[in-house]
Protein backbone atom coordinates (compact mmCIF):
# COMPACT_ATOMS: atom_id res chain seq x y z
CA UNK A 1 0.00 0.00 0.00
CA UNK A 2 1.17 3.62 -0.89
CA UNK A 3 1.47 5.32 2.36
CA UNK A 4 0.08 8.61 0.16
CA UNK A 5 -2.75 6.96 -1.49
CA UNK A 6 -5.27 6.17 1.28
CA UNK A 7 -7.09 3.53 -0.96
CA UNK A 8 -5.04 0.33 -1.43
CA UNK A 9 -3.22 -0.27 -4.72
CA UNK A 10 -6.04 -2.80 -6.34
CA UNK A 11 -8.92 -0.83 -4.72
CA UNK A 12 -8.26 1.97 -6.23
CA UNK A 13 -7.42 0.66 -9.75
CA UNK A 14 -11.67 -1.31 -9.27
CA UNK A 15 -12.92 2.23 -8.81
CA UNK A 16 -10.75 4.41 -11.22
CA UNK A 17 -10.83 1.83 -14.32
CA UNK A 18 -14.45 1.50 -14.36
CA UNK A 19 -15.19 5.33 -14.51
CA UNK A 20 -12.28 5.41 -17.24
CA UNK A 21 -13.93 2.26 -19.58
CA UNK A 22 -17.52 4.12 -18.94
CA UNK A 23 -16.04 7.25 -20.77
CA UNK A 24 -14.82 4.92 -23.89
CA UNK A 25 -17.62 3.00 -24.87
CA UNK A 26 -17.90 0.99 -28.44
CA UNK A 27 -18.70 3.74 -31.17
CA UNK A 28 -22.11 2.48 -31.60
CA UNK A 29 -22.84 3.22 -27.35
CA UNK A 30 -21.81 6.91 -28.06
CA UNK A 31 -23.78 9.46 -28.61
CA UNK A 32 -23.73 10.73 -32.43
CA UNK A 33 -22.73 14.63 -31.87
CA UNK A 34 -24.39 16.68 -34.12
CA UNK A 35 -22.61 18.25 -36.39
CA UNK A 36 -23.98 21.27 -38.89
CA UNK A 37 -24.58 20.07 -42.14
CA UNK A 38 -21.73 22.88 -43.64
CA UNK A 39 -18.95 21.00 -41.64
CA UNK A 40 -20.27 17.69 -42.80
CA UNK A 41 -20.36 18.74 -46.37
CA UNK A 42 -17.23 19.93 -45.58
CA UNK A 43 -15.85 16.17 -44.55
CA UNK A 44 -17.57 15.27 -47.75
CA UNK A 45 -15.61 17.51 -49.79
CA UNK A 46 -12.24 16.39 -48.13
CA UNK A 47 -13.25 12.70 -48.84
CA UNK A 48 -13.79 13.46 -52.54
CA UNK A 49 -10.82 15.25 -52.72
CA UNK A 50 -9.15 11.95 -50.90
CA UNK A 51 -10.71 9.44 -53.08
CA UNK A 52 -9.93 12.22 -56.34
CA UNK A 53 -6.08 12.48 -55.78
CA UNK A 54 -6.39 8.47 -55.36
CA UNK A 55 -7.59 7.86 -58.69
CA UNK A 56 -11.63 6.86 -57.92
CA UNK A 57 -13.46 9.45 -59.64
CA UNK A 58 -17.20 7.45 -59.41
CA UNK A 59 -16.10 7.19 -55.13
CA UNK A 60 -15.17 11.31 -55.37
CA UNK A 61 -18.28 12.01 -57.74
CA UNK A 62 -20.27 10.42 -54.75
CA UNK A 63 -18.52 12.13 -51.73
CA UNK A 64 -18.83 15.50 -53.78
CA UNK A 65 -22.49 15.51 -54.70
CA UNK A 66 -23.18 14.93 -50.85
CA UNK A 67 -21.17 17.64 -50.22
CA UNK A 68 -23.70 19.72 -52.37
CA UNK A 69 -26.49 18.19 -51.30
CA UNK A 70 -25.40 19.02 -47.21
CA UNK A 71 -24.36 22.60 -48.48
CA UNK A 72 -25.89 24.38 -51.43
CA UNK A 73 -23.45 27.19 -51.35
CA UNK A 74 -20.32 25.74 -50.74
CA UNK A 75 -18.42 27.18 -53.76
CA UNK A 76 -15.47 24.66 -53.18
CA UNK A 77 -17.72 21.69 -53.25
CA UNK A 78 -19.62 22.52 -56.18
CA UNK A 79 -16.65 23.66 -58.30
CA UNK A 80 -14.61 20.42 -57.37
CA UNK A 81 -17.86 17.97 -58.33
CA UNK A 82 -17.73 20.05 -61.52
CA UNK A 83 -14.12 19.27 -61.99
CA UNK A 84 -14.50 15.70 -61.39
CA UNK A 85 -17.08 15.79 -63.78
CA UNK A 86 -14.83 17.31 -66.13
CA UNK A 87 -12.34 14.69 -65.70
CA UNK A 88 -14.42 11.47 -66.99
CA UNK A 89 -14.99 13.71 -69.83
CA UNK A 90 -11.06 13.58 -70.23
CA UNK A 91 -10.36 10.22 -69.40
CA UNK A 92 -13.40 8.90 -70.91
CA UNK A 93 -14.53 10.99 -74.25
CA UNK A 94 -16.64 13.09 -74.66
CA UNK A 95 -19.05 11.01 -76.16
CA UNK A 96 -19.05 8.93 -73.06
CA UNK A 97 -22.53 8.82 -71.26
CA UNK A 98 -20.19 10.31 -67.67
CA UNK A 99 -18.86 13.12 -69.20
CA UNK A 100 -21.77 15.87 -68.14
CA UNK A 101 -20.62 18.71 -69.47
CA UNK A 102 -23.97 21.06 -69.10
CA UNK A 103 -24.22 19.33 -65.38
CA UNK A 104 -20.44 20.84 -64.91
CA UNK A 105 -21.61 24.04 -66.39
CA UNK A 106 -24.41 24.10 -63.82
CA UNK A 107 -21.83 23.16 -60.78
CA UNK A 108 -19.46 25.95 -62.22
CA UNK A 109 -21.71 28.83 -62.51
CA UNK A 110 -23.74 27.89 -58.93
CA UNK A 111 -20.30 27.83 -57.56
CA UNK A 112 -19.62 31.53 -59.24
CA UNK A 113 -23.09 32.73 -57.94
CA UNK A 114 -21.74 31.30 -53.71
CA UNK A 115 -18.37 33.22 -54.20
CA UNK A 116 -18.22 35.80 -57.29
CA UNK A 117 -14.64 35.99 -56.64
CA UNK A 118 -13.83 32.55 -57.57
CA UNK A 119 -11.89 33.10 -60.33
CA UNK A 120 -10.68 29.40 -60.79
CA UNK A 121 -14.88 28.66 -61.62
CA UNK A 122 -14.95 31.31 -64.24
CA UNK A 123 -12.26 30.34 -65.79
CA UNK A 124 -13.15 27.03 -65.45
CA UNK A 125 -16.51 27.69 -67.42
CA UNK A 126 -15.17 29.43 -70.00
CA UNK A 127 -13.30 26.11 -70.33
CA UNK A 128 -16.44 24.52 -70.31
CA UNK A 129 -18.08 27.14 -72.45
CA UNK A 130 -15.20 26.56 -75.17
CA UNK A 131 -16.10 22.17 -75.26
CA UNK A 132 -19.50 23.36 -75.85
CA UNK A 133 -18.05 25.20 -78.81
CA UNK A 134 -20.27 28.03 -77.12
CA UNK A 135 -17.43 30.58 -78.12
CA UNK A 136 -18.73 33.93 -77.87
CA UNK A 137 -20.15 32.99 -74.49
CA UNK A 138 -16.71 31.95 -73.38
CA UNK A 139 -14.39 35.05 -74.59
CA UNK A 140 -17.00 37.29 -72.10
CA UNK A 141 -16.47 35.35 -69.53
CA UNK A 142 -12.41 35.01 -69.71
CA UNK A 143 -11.86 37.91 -70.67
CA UNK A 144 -12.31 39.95 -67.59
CA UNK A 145 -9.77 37.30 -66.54
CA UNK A 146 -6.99 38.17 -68.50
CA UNK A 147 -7.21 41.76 -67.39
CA UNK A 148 -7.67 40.91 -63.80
CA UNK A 149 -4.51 41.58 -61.52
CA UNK A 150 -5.95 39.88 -58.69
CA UNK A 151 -6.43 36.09 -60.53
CA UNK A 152 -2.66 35.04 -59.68
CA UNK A 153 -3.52 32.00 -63.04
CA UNK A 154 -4.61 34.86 -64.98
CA UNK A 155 -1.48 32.93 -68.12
CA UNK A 156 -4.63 30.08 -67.63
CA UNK A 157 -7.36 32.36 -68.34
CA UNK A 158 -4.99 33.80 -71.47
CA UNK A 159 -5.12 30.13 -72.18
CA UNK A 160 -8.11 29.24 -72.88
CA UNK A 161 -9.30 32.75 -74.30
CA UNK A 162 -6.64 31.98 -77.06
């Protein structure tokens, strides 16, 4: 027995681990806490981004349109479904039933309406604007780009309005 403790040794450890095990139940004992839906679309948007960089665009494509549906206005989210979107058009064809470029379009110009100082989305639908061979549409919208000193990829606007 500790001569500080006034509890013996293997008392002590029957009354402290119990409390300590009752804090650390299985996850499905917990509690869910309830988190807004903007910081779970936000998870959802880091998952797609996860599952993007990993090479599973139909496992990002899902993560990201939860991400919308959680959070309407989360630029990031709807730009980056819109980009994944972009990419089966790339790997796949364009002629290939997952390439959605009008759904990208949509995602691109909601995202521009959440922030309108997301320059990566308008230059990202002028992009889009160009595939549609919509190319009027596309040289108003990039080139406020290419005179703007504040888009830092302003060479990628130039780009495209080329």
């Amino acid at each position: 027995m500790n001569p500080r403790s006034p509890l013996p040794r293997p008392l002590a450890l029957s009354i402290v681990f119990p409390i300590v095990l009752a804090g650390c139940g299985a996850p499905s004992q917990r509690q869910p806490t309830a988190a807004s839906p903007e910081r779970q679309a936000e998870s959802e948007y880091d998952l797609a981004r996860d599952a993007f960089y990993k090479g599973r665009l139909r496992e990002a494509l899902d993560h990201a349109q939860r991400a919308n549906t959680l959070d309407e206005e989360n630029a990031k989210a709807l730009y980056f479904t819109a980009v994944i979107d972009l990419d089966f058009c790339a790997s796949e064809g364009m002629a290939s039933p997952d390439c959605r470029l009008r759904g990208a379009e949509e995602l691109t110009r909601k995202a521009i309406k959440a922030d309108g100082q997301f320059r990566d989305a308008r230059n990202m639908l002028g992009q889009i604007l160009i595939l549609e061979e919509r190319y009027v549409d596309a040289m108003h919208v990039l080139e406020p780009l290419t005179k703007d000193p504040a888009y830092g990829a302003n060479y990628l606007a130039w780009g495209n309005y080329g």
